[in-house]
N, C-alpha and C. Protein backbone atom coordinates (compact mmCIF):
# COMPACT_ATOMS: atom_id res chain seq x y z
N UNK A 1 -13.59 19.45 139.07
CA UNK A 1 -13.84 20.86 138.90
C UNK A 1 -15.14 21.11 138.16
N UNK A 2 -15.17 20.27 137.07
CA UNK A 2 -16.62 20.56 136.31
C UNK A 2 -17.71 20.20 137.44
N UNK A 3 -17.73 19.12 138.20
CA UNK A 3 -18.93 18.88 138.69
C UNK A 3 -19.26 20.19 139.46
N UNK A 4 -18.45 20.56 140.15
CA UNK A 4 -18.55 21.78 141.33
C UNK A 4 -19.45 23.36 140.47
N UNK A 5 -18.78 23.62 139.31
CA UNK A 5 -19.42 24.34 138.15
C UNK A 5 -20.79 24.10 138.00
N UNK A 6 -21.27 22.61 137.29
CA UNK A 6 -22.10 22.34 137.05
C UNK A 6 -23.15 22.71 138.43
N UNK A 7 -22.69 21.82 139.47
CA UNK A 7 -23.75 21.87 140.86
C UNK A 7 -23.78 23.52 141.40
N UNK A 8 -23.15 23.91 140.66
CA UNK A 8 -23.28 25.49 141.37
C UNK A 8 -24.30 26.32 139.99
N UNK A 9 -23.97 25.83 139.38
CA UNK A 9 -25.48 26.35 138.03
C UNK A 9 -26.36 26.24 138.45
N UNK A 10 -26.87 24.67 138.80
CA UNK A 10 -28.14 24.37 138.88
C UNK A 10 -28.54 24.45 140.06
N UNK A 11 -27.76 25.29 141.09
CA UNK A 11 -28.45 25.23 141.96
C UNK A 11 -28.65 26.57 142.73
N UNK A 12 -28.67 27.28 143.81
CA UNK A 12 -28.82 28.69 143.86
C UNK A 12 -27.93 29.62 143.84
N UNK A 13 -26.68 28.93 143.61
CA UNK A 13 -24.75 29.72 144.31
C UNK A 13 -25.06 30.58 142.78
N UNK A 14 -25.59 30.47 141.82
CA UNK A 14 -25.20 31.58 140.75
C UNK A 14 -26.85 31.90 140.10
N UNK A 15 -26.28 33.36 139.67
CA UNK A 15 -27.55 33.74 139.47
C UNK A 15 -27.97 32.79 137.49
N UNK A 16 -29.40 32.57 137.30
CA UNK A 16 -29.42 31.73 136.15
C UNK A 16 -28.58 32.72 135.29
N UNK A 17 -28.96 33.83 135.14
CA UNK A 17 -28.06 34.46 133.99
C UNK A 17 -27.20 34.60 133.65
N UNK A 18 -26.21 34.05 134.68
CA UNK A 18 -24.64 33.85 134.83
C UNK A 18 -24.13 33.09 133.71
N UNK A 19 -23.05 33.10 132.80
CA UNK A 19 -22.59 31.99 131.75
C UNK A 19 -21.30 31.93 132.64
N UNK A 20 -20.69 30.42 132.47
CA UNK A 20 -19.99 29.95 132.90
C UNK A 20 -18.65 29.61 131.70
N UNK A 21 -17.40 29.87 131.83
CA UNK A 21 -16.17 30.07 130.92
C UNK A 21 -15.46 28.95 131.93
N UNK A 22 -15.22 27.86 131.22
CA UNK A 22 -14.38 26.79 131.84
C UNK A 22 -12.75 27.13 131.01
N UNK A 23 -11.74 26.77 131.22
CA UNK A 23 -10.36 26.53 130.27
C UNK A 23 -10.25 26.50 131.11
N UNK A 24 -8.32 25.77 130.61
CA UNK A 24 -7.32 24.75 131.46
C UNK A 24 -6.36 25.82 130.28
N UNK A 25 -4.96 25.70 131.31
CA UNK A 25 -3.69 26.82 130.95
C UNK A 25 -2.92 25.21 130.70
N UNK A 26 -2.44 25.55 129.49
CA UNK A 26 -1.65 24.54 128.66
C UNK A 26 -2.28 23.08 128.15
N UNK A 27 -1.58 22.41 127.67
CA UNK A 27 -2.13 21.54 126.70
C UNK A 27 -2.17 20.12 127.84
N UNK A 28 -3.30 19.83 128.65
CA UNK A 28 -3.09 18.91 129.52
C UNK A 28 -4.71 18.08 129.00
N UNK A 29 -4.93 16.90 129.53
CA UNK A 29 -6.26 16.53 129.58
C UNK A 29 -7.56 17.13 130.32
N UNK A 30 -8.54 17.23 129.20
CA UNK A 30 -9.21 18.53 130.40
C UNK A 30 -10.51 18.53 129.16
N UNK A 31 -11.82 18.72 130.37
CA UNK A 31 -13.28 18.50 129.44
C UNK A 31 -13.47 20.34 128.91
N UNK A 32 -12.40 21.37 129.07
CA UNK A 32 -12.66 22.67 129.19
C UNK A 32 -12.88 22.75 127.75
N UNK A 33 -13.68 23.89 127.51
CA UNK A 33 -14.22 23.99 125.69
C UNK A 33 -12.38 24.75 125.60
N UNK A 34 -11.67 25.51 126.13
CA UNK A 34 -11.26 26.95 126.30
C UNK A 34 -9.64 26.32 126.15
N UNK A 35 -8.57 26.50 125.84
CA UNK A 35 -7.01 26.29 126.02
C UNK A 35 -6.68 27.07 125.94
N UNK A 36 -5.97 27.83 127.07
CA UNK A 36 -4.66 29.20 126.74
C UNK A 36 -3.34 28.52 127.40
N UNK A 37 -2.66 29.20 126.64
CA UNK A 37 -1.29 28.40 126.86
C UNK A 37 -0.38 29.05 128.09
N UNK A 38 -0.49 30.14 128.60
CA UNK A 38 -0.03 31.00 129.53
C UNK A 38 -0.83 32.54 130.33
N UNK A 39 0.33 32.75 130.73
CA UNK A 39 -0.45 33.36 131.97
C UNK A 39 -0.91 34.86 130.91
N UNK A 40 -0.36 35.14 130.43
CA UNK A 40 -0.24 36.39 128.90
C UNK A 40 -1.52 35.96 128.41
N UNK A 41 -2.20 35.06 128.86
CA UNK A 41 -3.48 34.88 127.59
C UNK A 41 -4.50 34.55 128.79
N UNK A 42 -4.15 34.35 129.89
CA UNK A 42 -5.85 34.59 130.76
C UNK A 42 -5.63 35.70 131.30
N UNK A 43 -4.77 36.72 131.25
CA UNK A 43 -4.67 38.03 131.68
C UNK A 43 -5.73 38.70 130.30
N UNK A 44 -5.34 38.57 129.15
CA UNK A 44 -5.85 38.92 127.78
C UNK A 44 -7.71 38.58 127.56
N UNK A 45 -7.82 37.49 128.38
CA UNK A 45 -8.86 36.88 128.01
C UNK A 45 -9.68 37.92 129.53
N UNK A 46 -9.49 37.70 130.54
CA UNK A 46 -9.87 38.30 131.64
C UNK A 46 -10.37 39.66 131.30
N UNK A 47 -9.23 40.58 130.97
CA UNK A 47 -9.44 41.86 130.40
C UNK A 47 -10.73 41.70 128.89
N UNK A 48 -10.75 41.24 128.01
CA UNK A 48 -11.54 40.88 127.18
C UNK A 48 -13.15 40.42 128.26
N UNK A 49 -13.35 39.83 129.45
CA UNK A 49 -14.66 39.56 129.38
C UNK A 49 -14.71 41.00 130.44
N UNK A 50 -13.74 41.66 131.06
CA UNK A 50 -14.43 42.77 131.85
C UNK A 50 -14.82 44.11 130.47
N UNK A 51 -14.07 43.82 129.66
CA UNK A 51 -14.80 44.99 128.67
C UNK A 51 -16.18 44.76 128.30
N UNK A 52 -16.24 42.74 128.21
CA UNK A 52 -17.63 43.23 127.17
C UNK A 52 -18.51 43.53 128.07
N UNK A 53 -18.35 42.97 129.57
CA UNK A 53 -19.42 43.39 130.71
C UNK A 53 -19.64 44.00 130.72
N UNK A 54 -18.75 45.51 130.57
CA UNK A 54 -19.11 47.29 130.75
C UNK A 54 -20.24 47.22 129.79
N UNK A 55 -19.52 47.00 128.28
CA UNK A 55 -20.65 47.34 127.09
C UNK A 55 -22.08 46.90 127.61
N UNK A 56 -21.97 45.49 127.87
CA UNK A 56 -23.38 44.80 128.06
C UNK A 56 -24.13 46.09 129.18
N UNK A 57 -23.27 46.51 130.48
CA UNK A 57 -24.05 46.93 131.23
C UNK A 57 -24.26 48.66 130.80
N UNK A 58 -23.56 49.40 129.73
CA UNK A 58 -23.52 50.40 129.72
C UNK A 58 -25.14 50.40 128.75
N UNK A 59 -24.89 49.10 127.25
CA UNK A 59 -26.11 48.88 126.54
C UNK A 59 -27.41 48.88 127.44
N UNK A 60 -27.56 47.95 128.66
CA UNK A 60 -28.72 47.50 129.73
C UNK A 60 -29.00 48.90 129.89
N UNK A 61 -28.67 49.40 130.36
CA UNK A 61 -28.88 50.92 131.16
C UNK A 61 -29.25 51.47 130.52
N UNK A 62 -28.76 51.75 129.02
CA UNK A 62 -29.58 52.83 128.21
C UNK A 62 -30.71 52.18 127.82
N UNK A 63 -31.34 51.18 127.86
CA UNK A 63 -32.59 50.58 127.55
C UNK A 63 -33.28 50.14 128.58
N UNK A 64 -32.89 50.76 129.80
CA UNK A 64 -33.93 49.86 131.31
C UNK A 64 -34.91 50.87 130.73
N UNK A 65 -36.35 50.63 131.32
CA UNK A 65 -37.62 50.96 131.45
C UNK A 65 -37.60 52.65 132.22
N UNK A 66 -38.43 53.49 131.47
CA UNK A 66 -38.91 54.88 132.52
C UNK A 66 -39.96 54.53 132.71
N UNK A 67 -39.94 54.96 134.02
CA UNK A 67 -41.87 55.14 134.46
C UNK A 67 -42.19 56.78 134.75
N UNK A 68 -43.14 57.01 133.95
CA UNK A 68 -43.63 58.10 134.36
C UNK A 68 -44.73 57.86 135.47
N UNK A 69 -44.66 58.58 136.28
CA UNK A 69 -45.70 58.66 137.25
C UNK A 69 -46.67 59.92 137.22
């Protein structure tokens, strides 16, 4: 699974600015930085990265560039 991650970073399948969130659900062997123990906590975690996206993109927007012409 990591390699597929990795080869998809470095290569054109994701944009560079993309960050990549690896975890494994329960306590098994696994190179993931990330452990949630159930389905209650990548529902939690899921909801947690679509919020900060809004912020990030609501922050982007109020600071893109005007051009006056």
């Amino acid at each position: 699974m990591f390699e597929v991650i990795m080869s998809a970073r470095e290569g054109l399948s994701l944009s560079p600015l993309a960050e990549v969130f690896a975890c494994t659900v329960g306590q098994m062997p696994s190179k993931a930085k990330y452990y949630l123990e159930d389905t209650t906590e990548i529902l939690r975690m899921l909801q947690g990265l679509v919020k900060a996206s809004k912020q990030y993109a609501r922050s982007a927007s109020q600071h893109s560039p005007t051009v006056i012409i």
